[in-house]
PDB file of N, CA and C in Angstrom:
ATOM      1  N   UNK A   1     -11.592   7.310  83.483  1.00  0.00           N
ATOM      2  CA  UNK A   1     -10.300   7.135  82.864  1.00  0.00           C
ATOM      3  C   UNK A   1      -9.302   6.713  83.937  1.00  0.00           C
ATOM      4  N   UNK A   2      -8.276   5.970  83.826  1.00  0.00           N
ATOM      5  CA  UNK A   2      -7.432   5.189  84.704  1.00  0.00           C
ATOM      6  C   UNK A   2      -6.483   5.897  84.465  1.00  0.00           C
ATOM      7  N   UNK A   3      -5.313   5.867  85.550  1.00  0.00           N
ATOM      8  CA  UNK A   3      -4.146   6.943  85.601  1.00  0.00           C
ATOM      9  C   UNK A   3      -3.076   6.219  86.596  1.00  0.00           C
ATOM     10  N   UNK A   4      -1.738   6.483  86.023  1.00  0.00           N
ATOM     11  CA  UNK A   4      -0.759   5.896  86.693  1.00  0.00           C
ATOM     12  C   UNK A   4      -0.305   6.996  87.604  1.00  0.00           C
ATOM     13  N   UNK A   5       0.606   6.693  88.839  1.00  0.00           N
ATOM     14  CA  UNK A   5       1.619   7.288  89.595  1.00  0.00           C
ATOM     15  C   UNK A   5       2.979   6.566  88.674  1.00  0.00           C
ATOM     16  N   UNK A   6       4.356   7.703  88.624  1.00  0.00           N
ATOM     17  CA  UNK A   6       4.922   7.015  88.653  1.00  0.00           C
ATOM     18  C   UNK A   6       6.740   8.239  89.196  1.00  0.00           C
ATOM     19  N   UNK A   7       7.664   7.062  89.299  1.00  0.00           N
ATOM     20  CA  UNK A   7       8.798   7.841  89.603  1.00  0.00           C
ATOM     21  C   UNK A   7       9.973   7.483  88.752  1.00  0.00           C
ATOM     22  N   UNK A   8      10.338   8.453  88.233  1.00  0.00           N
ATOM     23  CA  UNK A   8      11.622   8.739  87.304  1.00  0.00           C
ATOM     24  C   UNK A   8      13.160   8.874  88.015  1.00  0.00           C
ATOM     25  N   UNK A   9      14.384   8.076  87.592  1.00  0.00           N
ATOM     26  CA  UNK A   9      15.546   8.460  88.513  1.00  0.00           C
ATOM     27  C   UNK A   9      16.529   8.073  87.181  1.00  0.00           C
ATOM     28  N   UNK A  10      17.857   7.973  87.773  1.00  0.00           N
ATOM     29  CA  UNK A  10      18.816   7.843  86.720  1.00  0.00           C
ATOM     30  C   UNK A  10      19.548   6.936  86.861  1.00  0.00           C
ATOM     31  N   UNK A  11      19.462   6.218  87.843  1.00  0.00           N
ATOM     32  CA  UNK A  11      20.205   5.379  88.704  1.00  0.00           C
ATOM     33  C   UNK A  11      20.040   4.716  90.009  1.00  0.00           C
ATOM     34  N   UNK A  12      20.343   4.047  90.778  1.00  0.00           N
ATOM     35  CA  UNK A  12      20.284   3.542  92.240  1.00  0.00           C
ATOM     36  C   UNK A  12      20.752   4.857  93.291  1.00  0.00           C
ATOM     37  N   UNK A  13      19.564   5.502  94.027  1.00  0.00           N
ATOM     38  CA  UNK A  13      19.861   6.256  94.644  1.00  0.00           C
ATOM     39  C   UNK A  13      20.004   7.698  94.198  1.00  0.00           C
ATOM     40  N   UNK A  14      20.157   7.533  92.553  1.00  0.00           N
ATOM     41  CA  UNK A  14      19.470   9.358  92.210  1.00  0.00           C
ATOM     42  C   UNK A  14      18.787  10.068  92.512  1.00  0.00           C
ATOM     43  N   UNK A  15      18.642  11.228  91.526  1.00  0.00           N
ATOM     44  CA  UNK A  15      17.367  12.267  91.871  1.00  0.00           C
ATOM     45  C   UNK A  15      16.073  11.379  91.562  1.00  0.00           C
ATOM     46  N   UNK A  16      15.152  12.337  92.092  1.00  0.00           N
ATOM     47  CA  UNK A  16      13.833  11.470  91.610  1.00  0.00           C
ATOM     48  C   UNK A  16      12.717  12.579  90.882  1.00  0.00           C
ATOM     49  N   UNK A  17      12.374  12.400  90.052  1.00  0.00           N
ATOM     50  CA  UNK A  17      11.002  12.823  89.746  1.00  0.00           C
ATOM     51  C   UNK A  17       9.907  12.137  90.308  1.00  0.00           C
ATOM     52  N   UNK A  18       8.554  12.388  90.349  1.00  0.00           N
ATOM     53  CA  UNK A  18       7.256  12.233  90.283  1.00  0.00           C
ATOM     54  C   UNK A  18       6.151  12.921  89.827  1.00  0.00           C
ATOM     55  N   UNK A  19       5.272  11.816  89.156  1.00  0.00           N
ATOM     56  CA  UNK A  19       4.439  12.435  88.166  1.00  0.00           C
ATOM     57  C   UNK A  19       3.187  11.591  88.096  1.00  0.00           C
ATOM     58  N   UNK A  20       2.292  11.962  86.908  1.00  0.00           N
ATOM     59  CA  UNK A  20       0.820  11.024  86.770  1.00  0.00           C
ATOM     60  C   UNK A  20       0.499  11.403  86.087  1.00  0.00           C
ATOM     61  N   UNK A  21       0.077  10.184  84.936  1.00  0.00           N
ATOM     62  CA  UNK A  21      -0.672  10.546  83.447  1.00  0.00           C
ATOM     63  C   UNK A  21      -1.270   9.352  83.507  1.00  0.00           C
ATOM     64  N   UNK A  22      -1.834   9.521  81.891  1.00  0.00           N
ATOM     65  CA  UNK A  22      -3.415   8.587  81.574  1.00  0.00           C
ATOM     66  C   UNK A  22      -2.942   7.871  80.776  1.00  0.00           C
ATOM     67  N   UNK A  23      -1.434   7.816  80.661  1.00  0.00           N
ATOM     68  CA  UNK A  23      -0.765   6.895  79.120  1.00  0.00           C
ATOM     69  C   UNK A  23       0.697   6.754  80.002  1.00  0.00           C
ATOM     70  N   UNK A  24       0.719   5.599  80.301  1.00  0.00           N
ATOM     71  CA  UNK A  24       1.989   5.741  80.991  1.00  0.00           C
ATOM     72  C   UNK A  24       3.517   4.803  79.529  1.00  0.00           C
ATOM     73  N   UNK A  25       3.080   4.454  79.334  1.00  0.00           N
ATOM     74  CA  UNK A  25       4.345   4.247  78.191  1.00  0.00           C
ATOM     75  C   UNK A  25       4.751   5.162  77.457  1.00  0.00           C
ATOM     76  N   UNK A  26       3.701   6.069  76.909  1.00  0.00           N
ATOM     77  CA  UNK A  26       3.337   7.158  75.913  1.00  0.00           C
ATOM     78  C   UNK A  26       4.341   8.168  76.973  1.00  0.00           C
ATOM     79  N   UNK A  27       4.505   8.578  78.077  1.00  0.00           N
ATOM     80  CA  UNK A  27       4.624   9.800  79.041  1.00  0.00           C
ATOM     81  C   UNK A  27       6.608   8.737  79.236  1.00  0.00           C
ATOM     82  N   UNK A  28       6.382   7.784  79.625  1.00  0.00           N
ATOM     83  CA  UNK A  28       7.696   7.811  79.774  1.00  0.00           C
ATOM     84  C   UNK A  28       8.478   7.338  78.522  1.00  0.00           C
ATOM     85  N   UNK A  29       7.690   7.540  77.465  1.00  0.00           N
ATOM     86  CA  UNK A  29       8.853   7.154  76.292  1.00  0.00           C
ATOM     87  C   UNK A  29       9.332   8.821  75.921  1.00  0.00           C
ATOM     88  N   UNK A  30       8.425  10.199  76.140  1.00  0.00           N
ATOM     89  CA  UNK A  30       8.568  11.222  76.175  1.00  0.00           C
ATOM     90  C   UNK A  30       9.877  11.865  77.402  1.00  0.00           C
ATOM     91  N   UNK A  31       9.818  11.074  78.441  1.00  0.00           N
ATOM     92  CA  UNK A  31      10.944  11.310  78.857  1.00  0.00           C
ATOM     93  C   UNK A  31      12.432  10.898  78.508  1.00  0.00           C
ATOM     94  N   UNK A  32      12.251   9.635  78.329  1.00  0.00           N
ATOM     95  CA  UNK A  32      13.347   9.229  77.449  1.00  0.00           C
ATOM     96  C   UNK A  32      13.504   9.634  76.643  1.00  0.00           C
ATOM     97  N   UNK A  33      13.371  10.676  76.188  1.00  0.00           N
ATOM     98  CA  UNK A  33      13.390  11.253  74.653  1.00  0.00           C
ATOM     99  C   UNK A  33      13.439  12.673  74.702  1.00  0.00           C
ATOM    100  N   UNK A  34      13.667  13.197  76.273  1.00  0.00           N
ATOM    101  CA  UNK A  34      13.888  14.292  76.829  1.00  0.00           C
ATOM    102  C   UNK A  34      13.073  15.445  76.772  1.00  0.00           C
ATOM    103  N   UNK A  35      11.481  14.902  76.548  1.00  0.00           N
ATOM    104  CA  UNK A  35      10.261  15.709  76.133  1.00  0.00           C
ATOM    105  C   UNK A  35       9.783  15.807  76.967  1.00  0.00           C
ATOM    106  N   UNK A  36       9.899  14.972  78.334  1.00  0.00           N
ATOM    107  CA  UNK A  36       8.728  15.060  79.347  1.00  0.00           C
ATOM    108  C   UNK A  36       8.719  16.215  80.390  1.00  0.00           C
ATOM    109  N   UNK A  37       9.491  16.549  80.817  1.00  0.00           N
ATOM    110  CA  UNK A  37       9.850  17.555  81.728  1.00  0.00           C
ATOM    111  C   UNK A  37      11.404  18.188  81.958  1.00  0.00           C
ATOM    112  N   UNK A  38      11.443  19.466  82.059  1.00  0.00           N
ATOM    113  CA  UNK A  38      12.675  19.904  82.292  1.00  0.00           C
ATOM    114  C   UNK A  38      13.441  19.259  83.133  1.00  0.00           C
ATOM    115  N   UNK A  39      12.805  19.292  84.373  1.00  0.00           N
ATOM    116  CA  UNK A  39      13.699  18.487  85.550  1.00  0.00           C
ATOM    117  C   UNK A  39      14.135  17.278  84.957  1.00  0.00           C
ATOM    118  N   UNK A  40      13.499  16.099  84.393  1.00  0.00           N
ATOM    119  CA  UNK A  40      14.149  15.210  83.930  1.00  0.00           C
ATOM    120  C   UNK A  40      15.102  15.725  82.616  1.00  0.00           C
ATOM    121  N   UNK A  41      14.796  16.148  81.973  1.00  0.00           N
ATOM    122  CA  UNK A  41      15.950  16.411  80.910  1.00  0.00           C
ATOM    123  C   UNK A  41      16.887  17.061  81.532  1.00  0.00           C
ATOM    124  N   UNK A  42      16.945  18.309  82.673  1.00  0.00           N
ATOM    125  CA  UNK A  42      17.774  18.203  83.427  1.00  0.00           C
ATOM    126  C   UNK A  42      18.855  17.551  83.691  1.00  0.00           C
ATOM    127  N   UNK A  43      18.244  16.398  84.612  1.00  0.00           N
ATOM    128  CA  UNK A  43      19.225  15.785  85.057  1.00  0.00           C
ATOM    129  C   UNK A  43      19.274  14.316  84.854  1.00  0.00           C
ATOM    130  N   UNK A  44      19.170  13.620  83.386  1.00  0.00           N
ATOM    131  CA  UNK A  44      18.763  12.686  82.732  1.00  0.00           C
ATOM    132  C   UNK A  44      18.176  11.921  83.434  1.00  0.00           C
ATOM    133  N   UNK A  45      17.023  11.899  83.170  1.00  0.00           N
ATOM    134  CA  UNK A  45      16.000  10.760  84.102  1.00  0.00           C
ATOM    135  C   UNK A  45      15.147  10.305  83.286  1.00  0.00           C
ATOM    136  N   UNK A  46      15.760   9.296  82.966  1.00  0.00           N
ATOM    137  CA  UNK A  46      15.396   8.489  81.849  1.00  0.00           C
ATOM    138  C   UNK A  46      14.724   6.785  82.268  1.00  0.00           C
ATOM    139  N   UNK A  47      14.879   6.265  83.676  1.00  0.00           N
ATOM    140  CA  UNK A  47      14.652   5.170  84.240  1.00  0.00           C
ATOM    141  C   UNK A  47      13.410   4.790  84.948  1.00  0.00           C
ATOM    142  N   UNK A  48      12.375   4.576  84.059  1.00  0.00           N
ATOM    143  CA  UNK A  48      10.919   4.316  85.243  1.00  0.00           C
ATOM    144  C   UNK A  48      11.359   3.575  86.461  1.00  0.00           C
ATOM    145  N   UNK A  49      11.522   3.882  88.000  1.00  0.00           N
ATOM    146  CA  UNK A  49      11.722   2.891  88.793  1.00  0.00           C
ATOM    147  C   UNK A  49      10.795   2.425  89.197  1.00  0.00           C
ATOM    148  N   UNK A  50       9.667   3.027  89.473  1.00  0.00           N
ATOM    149  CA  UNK A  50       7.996   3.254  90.234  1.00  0.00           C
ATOM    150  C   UNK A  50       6.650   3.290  89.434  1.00  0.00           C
ATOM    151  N   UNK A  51       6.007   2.516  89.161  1.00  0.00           N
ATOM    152  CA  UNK A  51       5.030   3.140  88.910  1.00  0.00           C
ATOM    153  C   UNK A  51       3.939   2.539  89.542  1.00  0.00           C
ATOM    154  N   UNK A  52       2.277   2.821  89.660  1.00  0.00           N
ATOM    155  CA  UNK A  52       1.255   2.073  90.387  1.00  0.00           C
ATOM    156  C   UNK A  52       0.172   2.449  89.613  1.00  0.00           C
ATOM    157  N   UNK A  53      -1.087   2.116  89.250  1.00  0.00           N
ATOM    158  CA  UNK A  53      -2.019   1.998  88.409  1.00  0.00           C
ATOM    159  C   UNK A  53      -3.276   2.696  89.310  1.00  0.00           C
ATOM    160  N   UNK A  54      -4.070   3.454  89.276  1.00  0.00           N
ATOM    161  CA  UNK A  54      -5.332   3.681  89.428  1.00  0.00           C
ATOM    162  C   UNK A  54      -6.702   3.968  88.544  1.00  0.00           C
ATOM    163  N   UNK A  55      -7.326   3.519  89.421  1.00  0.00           N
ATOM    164  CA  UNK A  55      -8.910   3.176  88.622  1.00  0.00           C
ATOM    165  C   UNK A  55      -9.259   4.243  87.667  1.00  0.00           C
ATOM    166  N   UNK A  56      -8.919   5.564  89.130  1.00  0.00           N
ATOM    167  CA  UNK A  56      -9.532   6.682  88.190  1.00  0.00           C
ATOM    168  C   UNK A  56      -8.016   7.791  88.064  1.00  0.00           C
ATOM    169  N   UNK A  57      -8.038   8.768  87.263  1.00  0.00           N
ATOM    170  CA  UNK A  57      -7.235   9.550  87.261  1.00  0.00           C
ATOM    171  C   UNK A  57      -7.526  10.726  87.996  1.00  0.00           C
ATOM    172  N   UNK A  58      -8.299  10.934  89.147  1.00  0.00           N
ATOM    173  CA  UNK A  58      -8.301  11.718  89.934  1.00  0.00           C
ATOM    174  C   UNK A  58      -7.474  11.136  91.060  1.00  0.00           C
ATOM    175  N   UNK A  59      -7.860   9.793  91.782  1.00  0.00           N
ATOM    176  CA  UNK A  59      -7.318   8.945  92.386  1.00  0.00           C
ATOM    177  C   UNK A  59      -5.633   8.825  92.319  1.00  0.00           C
ATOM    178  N   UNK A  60      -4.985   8.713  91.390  1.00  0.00           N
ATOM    179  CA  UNK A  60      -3.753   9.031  90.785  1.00  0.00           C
ATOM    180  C   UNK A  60      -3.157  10.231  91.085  1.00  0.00           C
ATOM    181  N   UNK A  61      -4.185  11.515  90.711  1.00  0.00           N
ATOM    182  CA  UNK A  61      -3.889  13.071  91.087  1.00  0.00           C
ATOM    183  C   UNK A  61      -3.398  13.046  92.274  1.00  0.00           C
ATOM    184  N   UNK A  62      -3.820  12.434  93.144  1.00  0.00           N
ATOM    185  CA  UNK A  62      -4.186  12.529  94.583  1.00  0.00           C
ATOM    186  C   UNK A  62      -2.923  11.555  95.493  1.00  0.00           C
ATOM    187  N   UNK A  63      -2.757  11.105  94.830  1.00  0.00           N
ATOM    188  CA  UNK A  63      -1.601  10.355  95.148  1.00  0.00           C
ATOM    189  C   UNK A  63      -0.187  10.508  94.574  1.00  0.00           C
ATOM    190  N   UNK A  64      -0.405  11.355  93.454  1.00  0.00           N
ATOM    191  CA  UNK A  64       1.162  11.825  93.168  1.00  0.00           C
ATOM    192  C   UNK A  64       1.201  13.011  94.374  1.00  0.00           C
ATOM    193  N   UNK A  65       0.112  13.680  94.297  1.00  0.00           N
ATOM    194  CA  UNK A  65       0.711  15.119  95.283  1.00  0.00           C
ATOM    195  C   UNK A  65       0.974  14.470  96.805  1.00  0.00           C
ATOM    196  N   UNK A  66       0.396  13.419  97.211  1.00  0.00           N
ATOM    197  CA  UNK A  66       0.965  12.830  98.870  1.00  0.00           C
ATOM    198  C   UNK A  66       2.503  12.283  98.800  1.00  0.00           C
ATOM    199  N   UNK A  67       3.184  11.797  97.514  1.00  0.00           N
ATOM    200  CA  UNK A  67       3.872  11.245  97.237  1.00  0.00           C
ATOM    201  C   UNK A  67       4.945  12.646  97.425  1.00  0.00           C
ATOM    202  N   UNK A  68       4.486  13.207  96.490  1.00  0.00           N
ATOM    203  CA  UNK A  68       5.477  14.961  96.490  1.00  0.00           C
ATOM    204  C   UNK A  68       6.032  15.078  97.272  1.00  0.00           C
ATOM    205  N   UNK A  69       5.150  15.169  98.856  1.00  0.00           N
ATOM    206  CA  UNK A  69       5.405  15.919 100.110  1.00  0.00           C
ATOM    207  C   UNK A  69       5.868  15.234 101.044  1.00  0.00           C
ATOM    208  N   UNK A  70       5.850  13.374 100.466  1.00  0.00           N
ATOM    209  CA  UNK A  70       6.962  12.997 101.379  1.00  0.00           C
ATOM    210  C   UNK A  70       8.319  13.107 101.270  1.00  0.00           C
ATOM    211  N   UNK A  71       9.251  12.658 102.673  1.00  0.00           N
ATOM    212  CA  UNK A  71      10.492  12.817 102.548  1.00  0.00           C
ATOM    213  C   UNK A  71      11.109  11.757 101.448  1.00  0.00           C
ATOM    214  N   UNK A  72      12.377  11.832 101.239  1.00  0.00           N
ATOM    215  CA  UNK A  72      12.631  11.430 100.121  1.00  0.00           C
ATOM    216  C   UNK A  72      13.406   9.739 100.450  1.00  0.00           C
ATOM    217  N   UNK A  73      13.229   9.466 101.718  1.00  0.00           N
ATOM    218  CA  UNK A  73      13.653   8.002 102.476  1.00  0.00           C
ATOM    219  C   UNK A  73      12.492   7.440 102.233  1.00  0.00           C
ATOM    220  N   UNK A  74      11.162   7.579 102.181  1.00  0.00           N
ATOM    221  CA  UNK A  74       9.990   7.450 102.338  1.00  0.00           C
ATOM    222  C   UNK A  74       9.947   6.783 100.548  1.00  0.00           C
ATOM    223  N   UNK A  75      10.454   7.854  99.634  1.00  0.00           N
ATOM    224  CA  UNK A  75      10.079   7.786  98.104  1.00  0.00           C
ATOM    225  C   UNK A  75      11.070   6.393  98.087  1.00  0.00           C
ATOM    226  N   UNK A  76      12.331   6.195  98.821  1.00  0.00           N
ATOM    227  CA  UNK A  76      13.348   5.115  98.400  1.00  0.00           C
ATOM    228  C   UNK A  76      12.642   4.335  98.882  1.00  0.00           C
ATOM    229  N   UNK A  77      12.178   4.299  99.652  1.00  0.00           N
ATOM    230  CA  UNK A  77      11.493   2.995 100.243  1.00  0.00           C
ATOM    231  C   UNK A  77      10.544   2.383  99.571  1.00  0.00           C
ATOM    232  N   UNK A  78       9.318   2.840  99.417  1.00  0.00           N
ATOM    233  CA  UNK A  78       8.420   3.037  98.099  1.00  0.00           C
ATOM    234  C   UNK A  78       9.084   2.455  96.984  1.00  0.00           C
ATOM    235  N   UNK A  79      10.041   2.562  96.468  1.00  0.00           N
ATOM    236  CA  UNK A  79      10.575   2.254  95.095  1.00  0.00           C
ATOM    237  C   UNK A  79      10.901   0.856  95.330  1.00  0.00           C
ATOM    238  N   UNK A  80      11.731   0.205  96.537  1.00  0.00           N
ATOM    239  CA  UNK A  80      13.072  -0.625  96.959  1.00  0.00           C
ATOM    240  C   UNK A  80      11.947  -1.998  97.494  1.00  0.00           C
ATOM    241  N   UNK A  81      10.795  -1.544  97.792  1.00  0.00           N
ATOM    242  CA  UNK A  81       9.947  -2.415  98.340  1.00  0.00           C
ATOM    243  C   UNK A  81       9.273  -3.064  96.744  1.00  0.00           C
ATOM    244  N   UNK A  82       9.250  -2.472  95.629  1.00  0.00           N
ATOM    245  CA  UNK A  82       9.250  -3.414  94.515  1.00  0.00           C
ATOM    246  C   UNK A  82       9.977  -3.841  93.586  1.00  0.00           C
ATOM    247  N   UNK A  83      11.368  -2.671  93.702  1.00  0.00           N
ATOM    248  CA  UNK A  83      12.280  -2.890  92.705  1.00  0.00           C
ATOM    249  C   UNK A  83      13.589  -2.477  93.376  1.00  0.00           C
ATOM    250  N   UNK A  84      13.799  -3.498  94.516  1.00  0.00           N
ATOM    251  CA  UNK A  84      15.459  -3.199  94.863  1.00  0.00           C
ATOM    252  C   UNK A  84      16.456  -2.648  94.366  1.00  0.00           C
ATOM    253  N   UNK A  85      16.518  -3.364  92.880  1.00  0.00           N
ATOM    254  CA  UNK A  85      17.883  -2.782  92.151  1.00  0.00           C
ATOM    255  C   UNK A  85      17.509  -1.770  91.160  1.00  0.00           C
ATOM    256  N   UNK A  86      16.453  -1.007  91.216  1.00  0.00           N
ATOM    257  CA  UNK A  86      16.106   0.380  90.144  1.00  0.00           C
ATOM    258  C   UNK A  86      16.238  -0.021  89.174  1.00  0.00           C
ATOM    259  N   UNK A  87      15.148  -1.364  88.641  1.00  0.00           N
ATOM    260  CA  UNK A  87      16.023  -0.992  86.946  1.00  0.00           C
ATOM    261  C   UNK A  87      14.809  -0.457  86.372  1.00  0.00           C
ATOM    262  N   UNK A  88      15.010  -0.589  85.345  1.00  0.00           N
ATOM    263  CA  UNK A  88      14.111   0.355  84.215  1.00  0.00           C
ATOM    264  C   UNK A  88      12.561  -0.494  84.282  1.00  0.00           C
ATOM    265  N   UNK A  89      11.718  -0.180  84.791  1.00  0.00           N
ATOM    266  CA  UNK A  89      10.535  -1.018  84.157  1.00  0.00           C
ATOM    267  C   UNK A  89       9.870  -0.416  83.033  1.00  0.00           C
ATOM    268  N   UNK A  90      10.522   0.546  82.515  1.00  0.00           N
ATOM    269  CA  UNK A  90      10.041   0.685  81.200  1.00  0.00           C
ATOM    270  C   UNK A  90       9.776  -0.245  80.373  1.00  0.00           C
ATOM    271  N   UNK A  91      10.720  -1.128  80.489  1.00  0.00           N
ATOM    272  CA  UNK A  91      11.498  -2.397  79.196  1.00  0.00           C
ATOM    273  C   UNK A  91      10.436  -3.258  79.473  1.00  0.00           C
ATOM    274  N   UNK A  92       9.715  -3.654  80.368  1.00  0.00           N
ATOM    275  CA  UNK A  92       8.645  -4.389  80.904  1.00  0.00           C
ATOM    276  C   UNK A  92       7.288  -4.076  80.472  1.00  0.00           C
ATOM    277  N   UNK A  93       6.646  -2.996  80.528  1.00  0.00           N
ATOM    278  CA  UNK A  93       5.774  -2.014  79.847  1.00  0.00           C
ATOM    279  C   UNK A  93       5.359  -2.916  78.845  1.00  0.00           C
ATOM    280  N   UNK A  94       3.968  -2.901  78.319  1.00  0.00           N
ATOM    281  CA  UNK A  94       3.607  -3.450  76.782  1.00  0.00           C
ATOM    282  C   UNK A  94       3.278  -2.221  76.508  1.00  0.00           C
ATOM    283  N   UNK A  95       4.018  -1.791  75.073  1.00  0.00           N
ATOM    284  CA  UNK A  95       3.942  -0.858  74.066  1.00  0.00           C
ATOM    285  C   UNK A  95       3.219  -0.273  73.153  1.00  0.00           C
TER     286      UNK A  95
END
């Protein structure tokens, strides 16, 4: 089964979530919709900025938790190196 990484923010330079599921439209239409996690309903994080695709969903596992434990210049960077201006790649997503 194949599994995404991906990172949630609200804006250019917000908070960030990170996470990994096996349905990635399905998981962030749940956030937008303030189902996915407290922290994002929290603090509305409603904006896919990040996401990356793996083969397997262990592979994915394994790479959200390295992602976790970096610093959070590290996560901007990560994001800015494919999507400078944070926008939503949700809207991009096929549904």
């Amino acid at each position: 089964m194949a599994g995404y990484v991906y990172i949630m923010s609200n804006r250019k330079g917000g908070p960030l979530y990170t996470g990994v599921t096996a349905n990635l439209p399905a998981r962030i239409f749940q956030h937008r919709n303030g189902e996915g996690s407290t922290f994002c309903k929290r603090y509305g994080l409603t904006r896919l900025v990040y996401c990356e695709d793996h083969a397997r969903i262990d592979d994915a596992i394994a790479r959200e938790k390295q992602i976790k434990k970096w610093r959070r210049v590290w996560k901007v960077n990560l994001i800015e190196a494919i999507n400078p201006e944070w926008d939503d790649l949700y809207l991009t997503l096929n549904h």
